[in-house]
Protein backbone atom coordinates (compact mmCIF):
# COMPACT_ATOMS: atom_id res chain seq x y z
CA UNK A 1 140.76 56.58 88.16
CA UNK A 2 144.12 58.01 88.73
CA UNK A 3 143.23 60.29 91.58
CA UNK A 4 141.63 57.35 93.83
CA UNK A 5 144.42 57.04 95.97
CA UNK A 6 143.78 60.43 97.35
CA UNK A 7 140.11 60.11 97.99
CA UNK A 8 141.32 57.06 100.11
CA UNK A 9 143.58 58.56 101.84
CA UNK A 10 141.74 61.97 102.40
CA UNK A 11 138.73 59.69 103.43
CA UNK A 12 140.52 57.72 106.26
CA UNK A 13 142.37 60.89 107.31
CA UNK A 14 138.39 62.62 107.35
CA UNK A 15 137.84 59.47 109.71
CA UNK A 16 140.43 60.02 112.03
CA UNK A 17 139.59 64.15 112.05
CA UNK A 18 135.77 63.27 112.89
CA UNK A 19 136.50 61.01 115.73
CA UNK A 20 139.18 63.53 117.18
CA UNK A 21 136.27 66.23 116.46
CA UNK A 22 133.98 64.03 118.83
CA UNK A 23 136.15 63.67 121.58
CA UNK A 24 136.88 67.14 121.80
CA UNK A 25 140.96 66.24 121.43
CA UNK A 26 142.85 69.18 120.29
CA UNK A 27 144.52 66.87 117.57
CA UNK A 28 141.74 67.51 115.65
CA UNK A 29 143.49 70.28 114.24
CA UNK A 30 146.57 69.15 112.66
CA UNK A 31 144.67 66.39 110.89
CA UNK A 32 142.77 69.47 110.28
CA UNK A 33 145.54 71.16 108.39
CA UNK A 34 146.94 67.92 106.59
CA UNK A 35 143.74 66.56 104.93
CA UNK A 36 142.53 69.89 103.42
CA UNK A 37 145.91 70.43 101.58
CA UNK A 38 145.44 67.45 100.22
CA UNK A 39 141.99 67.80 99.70
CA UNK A 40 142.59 71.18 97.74
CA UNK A 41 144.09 69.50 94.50
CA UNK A 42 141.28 66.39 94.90
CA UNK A 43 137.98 69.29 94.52
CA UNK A 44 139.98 70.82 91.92
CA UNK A 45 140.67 68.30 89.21
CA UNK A 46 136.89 67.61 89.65
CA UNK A 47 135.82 70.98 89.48
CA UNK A 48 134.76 71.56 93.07
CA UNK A 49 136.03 75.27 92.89
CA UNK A 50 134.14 76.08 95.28
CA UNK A 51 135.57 73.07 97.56
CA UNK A 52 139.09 73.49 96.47
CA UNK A 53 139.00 77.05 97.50
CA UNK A 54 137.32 75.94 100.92
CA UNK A 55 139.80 73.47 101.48
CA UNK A 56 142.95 76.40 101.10
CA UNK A 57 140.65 78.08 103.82
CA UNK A 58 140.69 75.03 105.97
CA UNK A 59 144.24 74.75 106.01
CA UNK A 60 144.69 78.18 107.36
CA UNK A 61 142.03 77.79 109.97
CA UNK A 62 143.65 74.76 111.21
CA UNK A 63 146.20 76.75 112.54
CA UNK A 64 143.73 79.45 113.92
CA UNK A 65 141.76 76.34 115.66
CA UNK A 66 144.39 75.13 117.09
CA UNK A 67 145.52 78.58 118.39
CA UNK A 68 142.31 79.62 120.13
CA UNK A 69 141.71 75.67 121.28
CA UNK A 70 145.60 75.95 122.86
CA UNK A 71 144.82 79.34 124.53
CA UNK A 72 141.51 77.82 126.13
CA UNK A 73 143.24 75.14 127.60
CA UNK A 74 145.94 77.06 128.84
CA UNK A 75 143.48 79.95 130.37
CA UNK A 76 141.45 76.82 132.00
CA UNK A 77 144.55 75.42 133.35
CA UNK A 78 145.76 78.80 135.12
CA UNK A 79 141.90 79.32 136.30
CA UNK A 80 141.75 75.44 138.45
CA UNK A 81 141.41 75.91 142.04
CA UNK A 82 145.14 75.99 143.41
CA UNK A 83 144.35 72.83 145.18
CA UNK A 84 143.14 70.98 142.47
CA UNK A 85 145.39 67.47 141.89
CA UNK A 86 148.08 67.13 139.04
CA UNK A 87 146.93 65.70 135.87
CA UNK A 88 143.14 66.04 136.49
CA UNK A 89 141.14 66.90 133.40
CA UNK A 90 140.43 71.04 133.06
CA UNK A 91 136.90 72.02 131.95
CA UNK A 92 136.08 71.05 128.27
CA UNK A 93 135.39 75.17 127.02
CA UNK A 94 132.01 73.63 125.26
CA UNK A 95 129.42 76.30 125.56
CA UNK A 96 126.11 77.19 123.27
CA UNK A 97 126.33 80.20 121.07
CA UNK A 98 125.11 83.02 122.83
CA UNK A 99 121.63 84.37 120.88
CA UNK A 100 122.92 87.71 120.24
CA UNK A 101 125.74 86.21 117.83
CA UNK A 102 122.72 84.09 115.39
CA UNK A 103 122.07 87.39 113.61
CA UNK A 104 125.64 88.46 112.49
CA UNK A 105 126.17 84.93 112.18
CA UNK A 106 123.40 84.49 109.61
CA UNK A 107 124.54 88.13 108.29
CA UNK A 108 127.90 86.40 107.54
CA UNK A 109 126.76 83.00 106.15
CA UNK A 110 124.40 85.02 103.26
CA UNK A 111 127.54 87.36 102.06
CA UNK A 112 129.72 84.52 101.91
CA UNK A 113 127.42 82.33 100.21
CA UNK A 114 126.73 85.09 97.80
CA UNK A 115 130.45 86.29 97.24
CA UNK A 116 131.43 82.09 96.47
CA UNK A 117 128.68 82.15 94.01
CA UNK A 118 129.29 84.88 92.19
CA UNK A 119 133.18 83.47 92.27
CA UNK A 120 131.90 80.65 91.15
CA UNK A 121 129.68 81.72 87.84
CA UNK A 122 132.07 84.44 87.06
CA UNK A 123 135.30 82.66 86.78
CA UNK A 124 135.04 78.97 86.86
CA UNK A 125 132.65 76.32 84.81
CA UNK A 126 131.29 75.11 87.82
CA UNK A 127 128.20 73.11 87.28
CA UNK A 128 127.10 73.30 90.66
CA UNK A 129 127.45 77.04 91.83
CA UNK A 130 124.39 77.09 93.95
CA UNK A 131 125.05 73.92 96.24
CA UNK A 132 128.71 74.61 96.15
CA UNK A 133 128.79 77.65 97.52
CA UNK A 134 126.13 76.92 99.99
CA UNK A 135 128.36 74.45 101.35
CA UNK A 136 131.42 76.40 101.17
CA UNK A 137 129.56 79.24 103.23
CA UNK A 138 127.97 77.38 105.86
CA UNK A 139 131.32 75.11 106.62
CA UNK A 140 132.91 78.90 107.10
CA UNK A 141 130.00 79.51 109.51
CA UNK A 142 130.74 75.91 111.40
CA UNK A 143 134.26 76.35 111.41
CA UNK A 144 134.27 79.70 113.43
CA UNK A 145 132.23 77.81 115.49
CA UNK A 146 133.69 74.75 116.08
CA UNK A 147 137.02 77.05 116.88
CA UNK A 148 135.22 78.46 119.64
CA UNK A 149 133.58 75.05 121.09
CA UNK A 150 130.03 76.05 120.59
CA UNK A 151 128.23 73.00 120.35
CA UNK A 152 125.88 74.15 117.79
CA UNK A 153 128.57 74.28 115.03
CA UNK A 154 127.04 70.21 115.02
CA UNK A 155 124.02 70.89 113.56
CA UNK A 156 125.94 72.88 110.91
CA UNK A 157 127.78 69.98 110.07
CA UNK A 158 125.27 68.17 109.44
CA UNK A 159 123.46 70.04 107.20
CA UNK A 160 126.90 70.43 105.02
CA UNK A 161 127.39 66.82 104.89
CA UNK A 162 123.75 66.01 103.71
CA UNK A 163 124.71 68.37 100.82
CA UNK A 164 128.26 67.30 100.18
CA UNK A 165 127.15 63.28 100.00
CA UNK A 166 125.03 64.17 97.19
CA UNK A 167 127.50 66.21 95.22
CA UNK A 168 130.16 63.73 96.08
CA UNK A 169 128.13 61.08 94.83
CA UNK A 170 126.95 63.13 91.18
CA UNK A 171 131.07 64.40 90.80
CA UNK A 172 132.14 60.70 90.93
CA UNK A 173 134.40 60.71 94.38
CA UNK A 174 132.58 57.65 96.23
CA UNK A 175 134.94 57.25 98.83
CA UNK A 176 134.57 61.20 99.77
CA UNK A 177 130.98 60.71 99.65
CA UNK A 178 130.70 57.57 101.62
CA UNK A 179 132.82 59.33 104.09
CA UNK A 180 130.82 62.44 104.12
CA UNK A 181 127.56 60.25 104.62
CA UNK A 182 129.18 58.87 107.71
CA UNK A 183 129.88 62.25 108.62
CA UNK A 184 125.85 62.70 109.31
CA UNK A 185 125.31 59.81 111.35
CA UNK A 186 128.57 60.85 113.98
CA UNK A 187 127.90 64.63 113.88
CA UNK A 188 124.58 63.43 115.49
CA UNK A 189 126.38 61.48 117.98
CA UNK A 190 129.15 64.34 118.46
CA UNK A 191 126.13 66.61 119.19
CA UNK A 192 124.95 64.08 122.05
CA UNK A 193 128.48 63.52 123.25
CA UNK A 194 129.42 67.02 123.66
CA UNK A 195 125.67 67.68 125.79
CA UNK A 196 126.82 64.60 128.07
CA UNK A 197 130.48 66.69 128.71
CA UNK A 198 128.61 69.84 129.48
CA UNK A 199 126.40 68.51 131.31
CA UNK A 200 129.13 66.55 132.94
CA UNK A 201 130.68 70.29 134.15
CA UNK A 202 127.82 71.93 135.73
């Protein structure tokens, strides 16, 4: 197929974004930024609407993420003890979701996967509106969260990549789904990485 070449390249630079995302490395980001632009005409000329339009959100959260991830840093560098020694390592910023946000959260996640569907059925030929926007709405939800280090945006993650192997795999993008199926297996390992570093802090 003509468009392989991108799902290669998209799919090692999803590789390089998922091991940044388990470190916790601020890079993260501006992979973050690159591989959904390119991602956007990918979904598209497969008739991921839903996906393509996700992906133009991604690229403008990128720059939010990195934002809010700079500011954290900076506010946990200004906040070490004034005796503290050059060059050691300022606390992570990882933190659960406090319980009063799962409502609202949950709040946002049904409008948004309602508002993508009806996108979806009203003005595209999408042939997989329901699990399309699902996806689309609960990557929104784990994006806010992963922008603001709560470690439970993991267990989003790996809900949306359970879903997005299988469409991957029926839309004909192997590579993307191969990658996305990885994507399971390290969000599990991100989730049990990012408990060690909090623990790590206390």
């Amino acid at each position: 197929m003509t468009l392989d070449w991108l799902d290669i390249a998209t799919t090692i630079l999803g590789l390089v974004y998922i091991w940044l995302e388990y470190r916790a490395h601020i890079a993260l980001w501006v992979v973050g930024i690159i591989m959904p632009a390119l991602d956007i005409y990918l979904y598209y000329s497969h008739g991921l609407y839903g996906d393509a339009g996700m992906a133009a959100y991604y690229t403008m959260a990128g720059i939010y993420g990195y934002v809010v991830w700079k500011m954290k840093a900076h506010k946990a560098t200004l906040s070490a003890p004034k005796g503290a020694v050059e060059g050691t390592p300022a606390a992570s910023g990882i933190t659960h979701m406090p319980v009063r946000l799962y409502l609202p959260m949950t709040g946002c996640f049904l409008a948004a996967w309602a508002a993508t569907y009806y996108v979806l059925v009203t003005w595209t030929n999408s042939t997989v509106p329901v699990l399309d926007s699902f996806t689309n709405a609960l990557s929104f939800v784990g994006l806010w969260a992963l922008s603001r280090k709560y470690i439970e945006q993991w267990g989003f993650w790996i809900v949306v990549d359970i879903v997005c192997t299988v469409l991957y795999v029926q839309k004909g993008i192997p590579f993307k789904a191969g990658l996305y199926g990885l994507y399971v297996v390290i969000a599990v390992l991100g989730w049990r990485k990012w408990q060690t570093i909090m623990r790590s802090e206390k």
